[in-house]
PDB file of N, CA and C in Angstrom:
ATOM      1  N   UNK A   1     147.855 197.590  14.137  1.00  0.00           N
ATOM      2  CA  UNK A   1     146.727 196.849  13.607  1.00  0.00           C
ATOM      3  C   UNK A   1     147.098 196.214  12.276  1.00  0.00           C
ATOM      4  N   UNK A   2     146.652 195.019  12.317  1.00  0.00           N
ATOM      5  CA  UNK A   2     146.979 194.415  10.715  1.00  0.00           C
ATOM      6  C   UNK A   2     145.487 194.684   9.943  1.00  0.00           C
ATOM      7  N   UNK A   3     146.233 194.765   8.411  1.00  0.00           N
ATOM      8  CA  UNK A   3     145.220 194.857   7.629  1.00  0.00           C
ATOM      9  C   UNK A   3     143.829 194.102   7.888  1.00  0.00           C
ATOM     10  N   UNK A   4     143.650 193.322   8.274  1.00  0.00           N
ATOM     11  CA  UNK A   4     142.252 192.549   8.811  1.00  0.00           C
ATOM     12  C   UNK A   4     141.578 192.869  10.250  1.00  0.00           C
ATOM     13  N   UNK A   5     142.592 194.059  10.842  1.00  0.00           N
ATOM     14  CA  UNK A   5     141.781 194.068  11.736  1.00  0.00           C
ATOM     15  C   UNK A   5     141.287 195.703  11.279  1.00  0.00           C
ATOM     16  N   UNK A   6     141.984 196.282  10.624  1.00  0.00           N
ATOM     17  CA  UNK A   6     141.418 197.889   9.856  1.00  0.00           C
ATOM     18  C   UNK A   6     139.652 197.421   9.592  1.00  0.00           C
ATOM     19  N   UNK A   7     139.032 198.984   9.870  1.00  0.00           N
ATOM     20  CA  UNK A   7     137.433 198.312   9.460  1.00  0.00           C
ATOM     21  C   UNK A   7     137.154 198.443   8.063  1.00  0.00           C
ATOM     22  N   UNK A   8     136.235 197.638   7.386  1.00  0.00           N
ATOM     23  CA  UNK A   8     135.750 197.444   6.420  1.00  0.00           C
ATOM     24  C   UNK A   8     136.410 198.586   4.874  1.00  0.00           C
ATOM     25  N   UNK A   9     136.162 197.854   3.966  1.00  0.00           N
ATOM     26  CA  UNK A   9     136.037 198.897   2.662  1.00  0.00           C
ATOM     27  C   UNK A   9     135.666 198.369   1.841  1.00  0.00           C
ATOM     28  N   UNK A  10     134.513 198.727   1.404  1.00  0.00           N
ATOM     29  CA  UNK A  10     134.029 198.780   0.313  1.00  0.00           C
ATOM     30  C   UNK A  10     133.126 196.582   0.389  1.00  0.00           C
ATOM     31  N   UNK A  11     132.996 196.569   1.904  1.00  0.00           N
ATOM     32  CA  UNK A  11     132.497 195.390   2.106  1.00  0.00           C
ATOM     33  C   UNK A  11     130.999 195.735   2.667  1.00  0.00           C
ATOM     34  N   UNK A  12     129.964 195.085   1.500  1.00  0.00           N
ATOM     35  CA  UNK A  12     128.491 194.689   2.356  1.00  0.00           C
ATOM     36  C   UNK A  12     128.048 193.556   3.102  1.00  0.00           C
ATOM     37  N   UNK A  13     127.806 193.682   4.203  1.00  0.00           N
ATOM     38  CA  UNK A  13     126.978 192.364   4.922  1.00  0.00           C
ATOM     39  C   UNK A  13     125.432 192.775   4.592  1.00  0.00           C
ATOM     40  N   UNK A  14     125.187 190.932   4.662  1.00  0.00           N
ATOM     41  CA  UNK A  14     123.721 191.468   4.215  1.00  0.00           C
ATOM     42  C   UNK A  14     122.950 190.010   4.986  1.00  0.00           C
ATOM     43  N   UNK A  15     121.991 189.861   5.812  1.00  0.00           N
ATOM     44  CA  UNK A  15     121.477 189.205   6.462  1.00  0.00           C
ATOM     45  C   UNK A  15     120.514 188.144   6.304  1.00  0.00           C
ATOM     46  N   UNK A  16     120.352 187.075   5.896  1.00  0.00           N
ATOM     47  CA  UNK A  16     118.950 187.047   5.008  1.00  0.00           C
ATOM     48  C   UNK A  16     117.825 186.562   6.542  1.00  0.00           C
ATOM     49  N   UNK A  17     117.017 187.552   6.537  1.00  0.00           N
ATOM     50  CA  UNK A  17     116.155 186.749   7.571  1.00  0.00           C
ATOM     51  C   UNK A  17     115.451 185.383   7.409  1.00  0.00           C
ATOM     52  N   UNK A  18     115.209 184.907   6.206  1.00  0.00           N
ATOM     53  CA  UNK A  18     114.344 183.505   6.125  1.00  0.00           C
ATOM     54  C   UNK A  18     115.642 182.487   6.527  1.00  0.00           C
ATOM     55  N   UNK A  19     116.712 182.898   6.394  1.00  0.00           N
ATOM     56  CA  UNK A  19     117.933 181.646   6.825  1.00  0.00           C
ATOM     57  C   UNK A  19     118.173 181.890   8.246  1.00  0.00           C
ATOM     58  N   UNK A  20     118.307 182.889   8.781  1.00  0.00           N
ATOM     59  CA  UNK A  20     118.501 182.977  10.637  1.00  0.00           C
ATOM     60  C   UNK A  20     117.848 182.055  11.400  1.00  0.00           C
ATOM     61  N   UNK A  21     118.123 181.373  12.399  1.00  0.00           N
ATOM     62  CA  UNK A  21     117.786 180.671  12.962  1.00  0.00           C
ATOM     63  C   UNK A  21     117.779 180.756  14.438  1.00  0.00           C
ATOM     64  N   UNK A  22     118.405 182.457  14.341  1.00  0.00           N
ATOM     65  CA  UNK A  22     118.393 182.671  15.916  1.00  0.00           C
ATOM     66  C   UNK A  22     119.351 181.838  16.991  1.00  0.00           C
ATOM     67  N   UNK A  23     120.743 181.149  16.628  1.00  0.00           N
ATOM     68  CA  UNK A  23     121.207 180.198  17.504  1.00  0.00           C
ATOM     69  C   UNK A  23     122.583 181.419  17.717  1.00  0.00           C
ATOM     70  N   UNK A  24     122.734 182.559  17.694  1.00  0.00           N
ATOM     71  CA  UNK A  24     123.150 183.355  18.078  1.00  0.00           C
ATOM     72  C   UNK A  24     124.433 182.858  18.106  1.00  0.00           C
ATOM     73  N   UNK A  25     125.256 182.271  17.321  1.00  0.00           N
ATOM     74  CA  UNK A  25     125.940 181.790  17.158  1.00  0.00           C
ATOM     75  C   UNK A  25     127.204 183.028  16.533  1.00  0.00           C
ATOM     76  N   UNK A  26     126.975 184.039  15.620  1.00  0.00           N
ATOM     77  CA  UNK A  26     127.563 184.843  15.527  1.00  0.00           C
ATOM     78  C   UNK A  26     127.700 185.903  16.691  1.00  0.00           C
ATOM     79  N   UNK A  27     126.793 186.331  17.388  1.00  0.00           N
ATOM     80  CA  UNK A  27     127.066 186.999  18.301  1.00  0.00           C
ATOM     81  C   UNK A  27     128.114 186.692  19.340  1.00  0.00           C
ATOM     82  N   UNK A  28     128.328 185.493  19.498  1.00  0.00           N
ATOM     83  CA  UNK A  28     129.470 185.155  20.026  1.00  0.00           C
ATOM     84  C   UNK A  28     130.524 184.942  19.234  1.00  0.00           C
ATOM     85  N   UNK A  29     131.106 184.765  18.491  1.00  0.00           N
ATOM     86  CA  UNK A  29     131.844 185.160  17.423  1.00  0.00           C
ATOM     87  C   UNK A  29     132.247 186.362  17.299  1.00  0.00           C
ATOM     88  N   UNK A  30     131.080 187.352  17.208  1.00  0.00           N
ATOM     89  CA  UNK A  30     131.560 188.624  17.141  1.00  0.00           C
ATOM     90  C   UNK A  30     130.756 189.359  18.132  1.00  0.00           C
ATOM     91  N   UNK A  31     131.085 189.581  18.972  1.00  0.00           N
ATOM     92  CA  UNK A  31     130.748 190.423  20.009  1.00  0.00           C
ATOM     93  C   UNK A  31     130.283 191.863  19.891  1.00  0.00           C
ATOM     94  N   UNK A  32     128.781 192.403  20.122  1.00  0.00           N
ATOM     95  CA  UNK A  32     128.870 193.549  20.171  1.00  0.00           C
ATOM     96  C   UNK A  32     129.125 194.510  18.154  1.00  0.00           C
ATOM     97  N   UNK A  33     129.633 193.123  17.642  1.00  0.00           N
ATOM     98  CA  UNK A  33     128.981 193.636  15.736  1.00  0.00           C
ATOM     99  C   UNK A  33     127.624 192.848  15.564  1.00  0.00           C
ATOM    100  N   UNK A  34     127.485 191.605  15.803  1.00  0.00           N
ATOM    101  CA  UNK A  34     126.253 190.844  15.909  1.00  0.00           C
ATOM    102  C   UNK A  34     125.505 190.500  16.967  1.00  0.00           C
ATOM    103  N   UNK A  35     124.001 191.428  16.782  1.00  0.00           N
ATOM    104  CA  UNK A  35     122.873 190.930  18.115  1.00  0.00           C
ATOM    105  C   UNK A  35     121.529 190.359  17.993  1.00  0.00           C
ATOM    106  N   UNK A  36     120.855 189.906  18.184  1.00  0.00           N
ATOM    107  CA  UNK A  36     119.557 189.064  17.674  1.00  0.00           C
ATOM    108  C   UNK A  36     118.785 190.334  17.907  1.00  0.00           C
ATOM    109  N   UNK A  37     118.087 190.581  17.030  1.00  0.00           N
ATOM    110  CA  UNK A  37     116.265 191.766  17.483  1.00  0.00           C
ATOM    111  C   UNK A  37     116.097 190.909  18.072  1.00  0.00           C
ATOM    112  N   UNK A  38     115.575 192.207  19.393  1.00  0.00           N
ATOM    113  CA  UNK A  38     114.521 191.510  20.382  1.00  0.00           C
ATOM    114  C   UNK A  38     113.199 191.173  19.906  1.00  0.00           C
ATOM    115  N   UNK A  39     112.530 192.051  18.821  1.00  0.00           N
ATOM    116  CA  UNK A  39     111.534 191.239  18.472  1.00  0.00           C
ATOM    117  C   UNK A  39     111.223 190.139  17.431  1.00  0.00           C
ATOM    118  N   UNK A  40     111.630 189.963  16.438  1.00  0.00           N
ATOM    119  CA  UNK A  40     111.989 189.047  15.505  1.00  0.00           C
ATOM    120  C   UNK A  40     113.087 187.818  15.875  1.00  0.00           C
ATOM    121  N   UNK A  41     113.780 188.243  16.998  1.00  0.00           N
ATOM    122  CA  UNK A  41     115.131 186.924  16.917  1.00  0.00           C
ATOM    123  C   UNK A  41     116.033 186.946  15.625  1.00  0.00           C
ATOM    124  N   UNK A  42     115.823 187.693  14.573  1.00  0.00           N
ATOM    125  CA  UNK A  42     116.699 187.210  13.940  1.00  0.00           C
ATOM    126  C   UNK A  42     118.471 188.363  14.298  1.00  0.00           C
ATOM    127  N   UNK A  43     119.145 188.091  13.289  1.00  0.00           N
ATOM    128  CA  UNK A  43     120.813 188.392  13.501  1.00  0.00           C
ATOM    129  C   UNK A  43     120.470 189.728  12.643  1.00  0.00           C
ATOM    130  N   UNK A  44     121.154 190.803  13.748  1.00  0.00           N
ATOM    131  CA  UNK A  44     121.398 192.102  12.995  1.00  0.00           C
ATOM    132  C   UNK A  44     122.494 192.631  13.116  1.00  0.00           C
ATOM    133  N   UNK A  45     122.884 193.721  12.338  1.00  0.00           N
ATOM    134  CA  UNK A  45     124.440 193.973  12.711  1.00  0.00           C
ATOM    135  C   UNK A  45     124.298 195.590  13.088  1.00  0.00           C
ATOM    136  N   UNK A  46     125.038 195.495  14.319  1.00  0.00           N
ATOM    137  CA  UNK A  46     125.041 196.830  15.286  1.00  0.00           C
ATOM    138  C   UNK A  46     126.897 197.301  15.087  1.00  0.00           C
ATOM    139  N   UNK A  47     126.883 198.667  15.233  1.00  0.00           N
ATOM    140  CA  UNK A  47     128.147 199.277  14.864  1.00  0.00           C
ATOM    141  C   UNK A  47     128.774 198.821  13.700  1.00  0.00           C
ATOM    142  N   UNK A  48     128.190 198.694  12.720  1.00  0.00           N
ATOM    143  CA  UNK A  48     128.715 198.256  11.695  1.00  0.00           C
ATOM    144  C   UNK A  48     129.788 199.242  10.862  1.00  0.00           C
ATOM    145  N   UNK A  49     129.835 200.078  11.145  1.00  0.00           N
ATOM    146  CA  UNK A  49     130.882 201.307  10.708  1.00  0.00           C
ATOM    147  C   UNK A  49     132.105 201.422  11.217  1.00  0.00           C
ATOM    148  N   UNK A  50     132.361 200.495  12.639  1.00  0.00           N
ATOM    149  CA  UNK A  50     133.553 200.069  13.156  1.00  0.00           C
ATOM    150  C   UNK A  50     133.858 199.176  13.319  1.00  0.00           C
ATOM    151  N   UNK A  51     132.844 197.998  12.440  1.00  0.00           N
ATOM    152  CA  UNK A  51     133.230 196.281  12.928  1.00  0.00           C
ATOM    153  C   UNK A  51     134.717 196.484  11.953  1.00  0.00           C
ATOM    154  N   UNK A  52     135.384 195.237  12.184  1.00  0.00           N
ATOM    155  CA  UNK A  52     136.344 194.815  11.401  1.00  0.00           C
ATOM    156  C   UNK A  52     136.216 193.867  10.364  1.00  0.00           C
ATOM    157  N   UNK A  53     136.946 193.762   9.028  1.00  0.00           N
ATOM    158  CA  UNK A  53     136.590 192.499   8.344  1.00  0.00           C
ATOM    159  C   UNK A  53     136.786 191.312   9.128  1.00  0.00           C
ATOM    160  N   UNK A  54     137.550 190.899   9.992  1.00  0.00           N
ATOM    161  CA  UNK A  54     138.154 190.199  10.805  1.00  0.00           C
ATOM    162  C   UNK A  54     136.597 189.769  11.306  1.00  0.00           C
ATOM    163  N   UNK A  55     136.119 190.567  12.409  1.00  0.00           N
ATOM    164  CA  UNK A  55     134.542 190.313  12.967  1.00  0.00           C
ATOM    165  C   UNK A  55     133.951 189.789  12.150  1.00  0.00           C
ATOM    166  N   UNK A  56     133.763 190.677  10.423  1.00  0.00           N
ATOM    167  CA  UNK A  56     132.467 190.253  10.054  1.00  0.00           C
ATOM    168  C   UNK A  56     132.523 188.937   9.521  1.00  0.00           C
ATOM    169  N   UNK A  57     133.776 188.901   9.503  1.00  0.00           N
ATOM    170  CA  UNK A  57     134.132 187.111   8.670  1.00  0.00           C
ATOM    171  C   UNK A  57     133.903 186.301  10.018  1.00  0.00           C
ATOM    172  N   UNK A  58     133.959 186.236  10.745  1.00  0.00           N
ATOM    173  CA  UNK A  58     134.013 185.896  12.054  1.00  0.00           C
ATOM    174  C   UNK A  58     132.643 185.128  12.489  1.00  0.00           C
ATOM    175  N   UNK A  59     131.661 186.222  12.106  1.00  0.00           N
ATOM    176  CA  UNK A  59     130.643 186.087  12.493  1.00  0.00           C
ATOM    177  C   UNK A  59     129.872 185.628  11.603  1.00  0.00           C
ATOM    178  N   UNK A  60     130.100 185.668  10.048  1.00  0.00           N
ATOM    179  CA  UNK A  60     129.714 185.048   9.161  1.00  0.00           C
ATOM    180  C   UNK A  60     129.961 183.467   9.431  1.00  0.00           C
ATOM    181  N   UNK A  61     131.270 183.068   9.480  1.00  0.00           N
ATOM    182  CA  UNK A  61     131.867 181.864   9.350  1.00  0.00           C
ATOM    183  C   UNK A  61     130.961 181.059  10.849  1.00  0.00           C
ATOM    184  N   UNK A  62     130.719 181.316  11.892  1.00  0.00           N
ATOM    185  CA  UNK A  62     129.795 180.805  12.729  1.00  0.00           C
ATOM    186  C   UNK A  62     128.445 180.438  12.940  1.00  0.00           C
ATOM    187  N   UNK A  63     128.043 181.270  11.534  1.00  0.00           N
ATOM    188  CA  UNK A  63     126.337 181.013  11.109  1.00  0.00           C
ATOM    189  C   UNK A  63     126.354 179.769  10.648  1.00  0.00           C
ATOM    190  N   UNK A  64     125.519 178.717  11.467  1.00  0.00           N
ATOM    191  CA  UNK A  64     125.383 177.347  10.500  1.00  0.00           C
ATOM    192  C   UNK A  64     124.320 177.111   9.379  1.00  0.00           C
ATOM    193  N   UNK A  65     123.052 178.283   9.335  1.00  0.00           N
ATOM    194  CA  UNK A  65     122.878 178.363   8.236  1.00  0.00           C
ATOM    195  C   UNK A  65     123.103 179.618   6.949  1.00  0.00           C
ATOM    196  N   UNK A  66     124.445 179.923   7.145  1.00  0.00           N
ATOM    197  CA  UNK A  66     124.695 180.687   6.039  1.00  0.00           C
ATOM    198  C   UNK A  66     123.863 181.800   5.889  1.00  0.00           C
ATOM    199  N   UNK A  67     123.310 182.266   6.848  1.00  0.00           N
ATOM    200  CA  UNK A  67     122.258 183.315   6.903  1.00  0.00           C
ATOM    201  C   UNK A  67     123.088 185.171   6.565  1.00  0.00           C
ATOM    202  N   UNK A  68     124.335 185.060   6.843  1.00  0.00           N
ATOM    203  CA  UNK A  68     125.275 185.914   6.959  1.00  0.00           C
ATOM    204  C   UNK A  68     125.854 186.320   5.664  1.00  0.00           C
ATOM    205  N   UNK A  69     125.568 187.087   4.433  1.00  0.00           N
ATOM    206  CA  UNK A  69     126.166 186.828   3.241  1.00  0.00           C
ATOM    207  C   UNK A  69     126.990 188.126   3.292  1.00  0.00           C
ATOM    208  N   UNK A  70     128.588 187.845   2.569  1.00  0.00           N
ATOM    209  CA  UNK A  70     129.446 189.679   2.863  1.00  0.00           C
ATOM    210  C   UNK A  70     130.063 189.297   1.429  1.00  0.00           C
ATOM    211  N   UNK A  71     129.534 190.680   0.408  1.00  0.00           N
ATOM    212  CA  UNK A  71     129.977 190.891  -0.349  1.00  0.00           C
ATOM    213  C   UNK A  71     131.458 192.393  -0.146  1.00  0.00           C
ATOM    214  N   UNK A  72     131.964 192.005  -1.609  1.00  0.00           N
ATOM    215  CA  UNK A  72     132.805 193.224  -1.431  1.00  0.00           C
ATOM    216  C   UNK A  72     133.098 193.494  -3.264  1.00  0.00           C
ATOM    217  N   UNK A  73     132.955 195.244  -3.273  1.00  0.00           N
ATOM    218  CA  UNK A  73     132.751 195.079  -4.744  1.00  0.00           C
ATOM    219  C   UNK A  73     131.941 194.765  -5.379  1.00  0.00           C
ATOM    220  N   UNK A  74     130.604 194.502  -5.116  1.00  0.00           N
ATOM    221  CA  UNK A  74     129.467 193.619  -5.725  1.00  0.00           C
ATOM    222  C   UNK A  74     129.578 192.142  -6.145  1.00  0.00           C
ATOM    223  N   UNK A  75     130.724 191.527  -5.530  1.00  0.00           N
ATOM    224  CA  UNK A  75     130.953 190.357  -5.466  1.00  0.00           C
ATOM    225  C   UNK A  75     130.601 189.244  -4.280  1.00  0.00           C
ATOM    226  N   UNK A  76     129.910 188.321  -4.310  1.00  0.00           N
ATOM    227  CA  UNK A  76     129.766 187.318  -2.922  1.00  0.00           C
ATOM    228  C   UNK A  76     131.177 187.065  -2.682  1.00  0.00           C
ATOM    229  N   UNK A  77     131.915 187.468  -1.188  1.00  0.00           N
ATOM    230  CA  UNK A  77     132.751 186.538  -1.080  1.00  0.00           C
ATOM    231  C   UNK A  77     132.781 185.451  -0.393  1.00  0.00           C
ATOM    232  N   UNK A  78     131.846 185.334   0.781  1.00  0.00           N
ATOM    233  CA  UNK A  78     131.226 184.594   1.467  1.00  0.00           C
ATOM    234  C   UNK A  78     129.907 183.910   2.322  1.00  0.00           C
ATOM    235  N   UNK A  79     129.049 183.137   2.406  1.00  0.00           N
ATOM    236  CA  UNK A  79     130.389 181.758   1.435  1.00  0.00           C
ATOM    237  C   UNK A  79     130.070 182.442   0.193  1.00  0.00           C
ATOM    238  N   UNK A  80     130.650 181.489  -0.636  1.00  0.00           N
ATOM    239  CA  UNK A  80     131.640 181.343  -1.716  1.00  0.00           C
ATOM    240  C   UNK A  80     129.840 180.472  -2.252  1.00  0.00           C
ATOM    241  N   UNK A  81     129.786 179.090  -2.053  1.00  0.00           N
ATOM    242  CA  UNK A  81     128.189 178.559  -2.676  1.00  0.00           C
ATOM    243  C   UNK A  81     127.368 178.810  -1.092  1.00  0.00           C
ATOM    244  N   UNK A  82     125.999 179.109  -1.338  1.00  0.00           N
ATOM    245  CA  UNK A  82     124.947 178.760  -0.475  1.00  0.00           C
ATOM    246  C   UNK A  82     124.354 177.515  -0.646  1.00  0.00           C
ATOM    247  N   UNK A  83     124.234 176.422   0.303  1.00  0.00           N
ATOM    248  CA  UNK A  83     123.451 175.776   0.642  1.00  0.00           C
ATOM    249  C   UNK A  83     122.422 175.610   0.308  1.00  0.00           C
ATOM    250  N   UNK A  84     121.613 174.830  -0.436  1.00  0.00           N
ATOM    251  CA  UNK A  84     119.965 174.798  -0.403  1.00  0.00           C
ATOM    252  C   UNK A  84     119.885 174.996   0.984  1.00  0.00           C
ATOM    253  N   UNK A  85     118.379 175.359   1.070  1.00  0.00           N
ATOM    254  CA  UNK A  85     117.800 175.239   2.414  1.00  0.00           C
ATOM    255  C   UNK A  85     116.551 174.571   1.951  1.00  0.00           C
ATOM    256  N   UNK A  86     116.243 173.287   3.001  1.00  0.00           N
ATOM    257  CA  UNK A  86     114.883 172.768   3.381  1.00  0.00           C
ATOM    258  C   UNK A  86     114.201 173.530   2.069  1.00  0.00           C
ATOM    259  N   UNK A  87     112.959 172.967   1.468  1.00  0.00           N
ATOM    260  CA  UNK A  87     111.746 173.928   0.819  1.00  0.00           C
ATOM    261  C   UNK A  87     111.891 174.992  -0.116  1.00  0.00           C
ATOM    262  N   UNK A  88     113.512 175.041  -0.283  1.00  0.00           N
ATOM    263  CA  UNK A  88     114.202 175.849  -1.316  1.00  0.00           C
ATOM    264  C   UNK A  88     114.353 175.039  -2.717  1.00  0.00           C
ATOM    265  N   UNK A  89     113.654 174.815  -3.732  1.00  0.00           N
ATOM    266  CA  UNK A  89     113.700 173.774  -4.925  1.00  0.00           C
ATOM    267  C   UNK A  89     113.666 174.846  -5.819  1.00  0.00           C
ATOM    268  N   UNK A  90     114.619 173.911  -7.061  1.00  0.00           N
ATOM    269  CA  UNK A  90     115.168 175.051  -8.407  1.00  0.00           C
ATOM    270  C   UNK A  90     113.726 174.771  -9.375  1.00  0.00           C
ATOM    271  N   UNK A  91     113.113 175.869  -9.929  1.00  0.00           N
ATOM    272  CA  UNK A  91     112.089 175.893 -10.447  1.00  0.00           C
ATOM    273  C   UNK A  91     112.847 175.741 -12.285  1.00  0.00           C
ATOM    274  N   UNK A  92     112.375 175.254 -13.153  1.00  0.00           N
ATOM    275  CA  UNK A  92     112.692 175.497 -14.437  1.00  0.00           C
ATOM    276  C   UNK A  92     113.342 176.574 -15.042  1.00  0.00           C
ATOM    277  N   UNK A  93     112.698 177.932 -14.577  1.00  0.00           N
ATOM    278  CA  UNK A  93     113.210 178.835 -14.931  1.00  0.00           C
ATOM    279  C   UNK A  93     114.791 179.447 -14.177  1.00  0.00           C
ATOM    280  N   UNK A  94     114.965 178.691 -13.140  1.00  0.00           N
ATOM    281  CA  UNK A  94     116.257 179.136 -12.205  1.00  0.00           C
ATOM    282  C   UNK A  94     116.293 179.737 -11.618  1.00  0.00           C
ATOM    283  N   UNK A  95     115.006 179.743 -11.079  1.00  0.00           N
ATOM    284  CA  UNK A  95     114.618 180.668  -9.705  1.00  0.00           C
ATOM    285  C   UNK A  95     113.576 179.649  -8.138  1.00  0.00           C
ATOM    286  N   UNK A  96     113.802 180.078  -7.542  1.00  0.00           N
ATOM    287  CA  UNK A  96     112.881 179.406  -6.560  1.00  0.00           C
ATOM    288  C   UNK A  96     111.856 179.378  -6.169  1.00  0.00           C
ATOM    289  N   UNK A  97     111.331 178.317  -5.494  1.00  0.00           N
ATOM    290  CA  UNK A  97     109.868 178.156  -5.448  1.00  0.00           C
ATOM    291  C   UNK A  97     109.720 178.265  -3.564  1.00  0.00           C
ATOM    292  N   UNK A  98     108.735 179.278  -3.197  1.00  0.00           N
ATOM    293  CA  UNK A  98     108.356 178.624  -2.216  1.00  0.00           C
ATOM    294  C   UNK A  98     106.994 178.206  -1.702  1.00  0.00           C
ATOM    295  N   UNK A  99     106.684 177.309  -0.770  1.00  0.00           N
ATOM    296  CA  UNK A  99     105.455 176.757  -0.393  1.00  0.00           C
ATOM    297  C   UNK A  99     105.212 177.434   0.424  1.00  0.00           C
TER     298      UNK A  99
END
């Protein structure tokens, strides 16, 4: 096994549900680490204690809206910037507004 396919250390995935879009797009990507709730639709991560970084980048990198965020260390590593989204506007103070 190469180092990327060893599982995780010291890496968080973290999901944001208002960005999922349900196009299950990681689940194919990563098979069996990423599955949509059946009731919500959105992207959750199953066996996550044996995915690989390999997967979770995998499945990150296939989300088209960036819904997939994996820190490591308390650092974002990916992505790297988020995207506005639609209805997402920078308020004065540097925080967001929503409608």
């Amino acid at each position: 096994m190469s180092e990327t396919d060893q599982p995780k250390s010291g890496v968080i995935v973290r999901i944001d549900p208002r960005r999922c879009i349900a196009n299950a797009k990681c689940t194919t990507a990563a098979p069996g680490v990423f599955v949509l709730d059946e009731e919500t639709g959105v992207a959750v991560l199953q066996n996550e204690d044996t995915a690989t970084v390999q997967q979770l980048f995998a499945g990150a990198r296939a989300c088209p809206t960036q819904a997939i965020i994996i820190e490591q260390y308390g650092r974002r590593v990916f992505p790297q910037i988020l995207t506005p989204m639609f209805g997402d506007e920078e308020t004065p103070s540097g925080g967001t507004s929503e409608r």
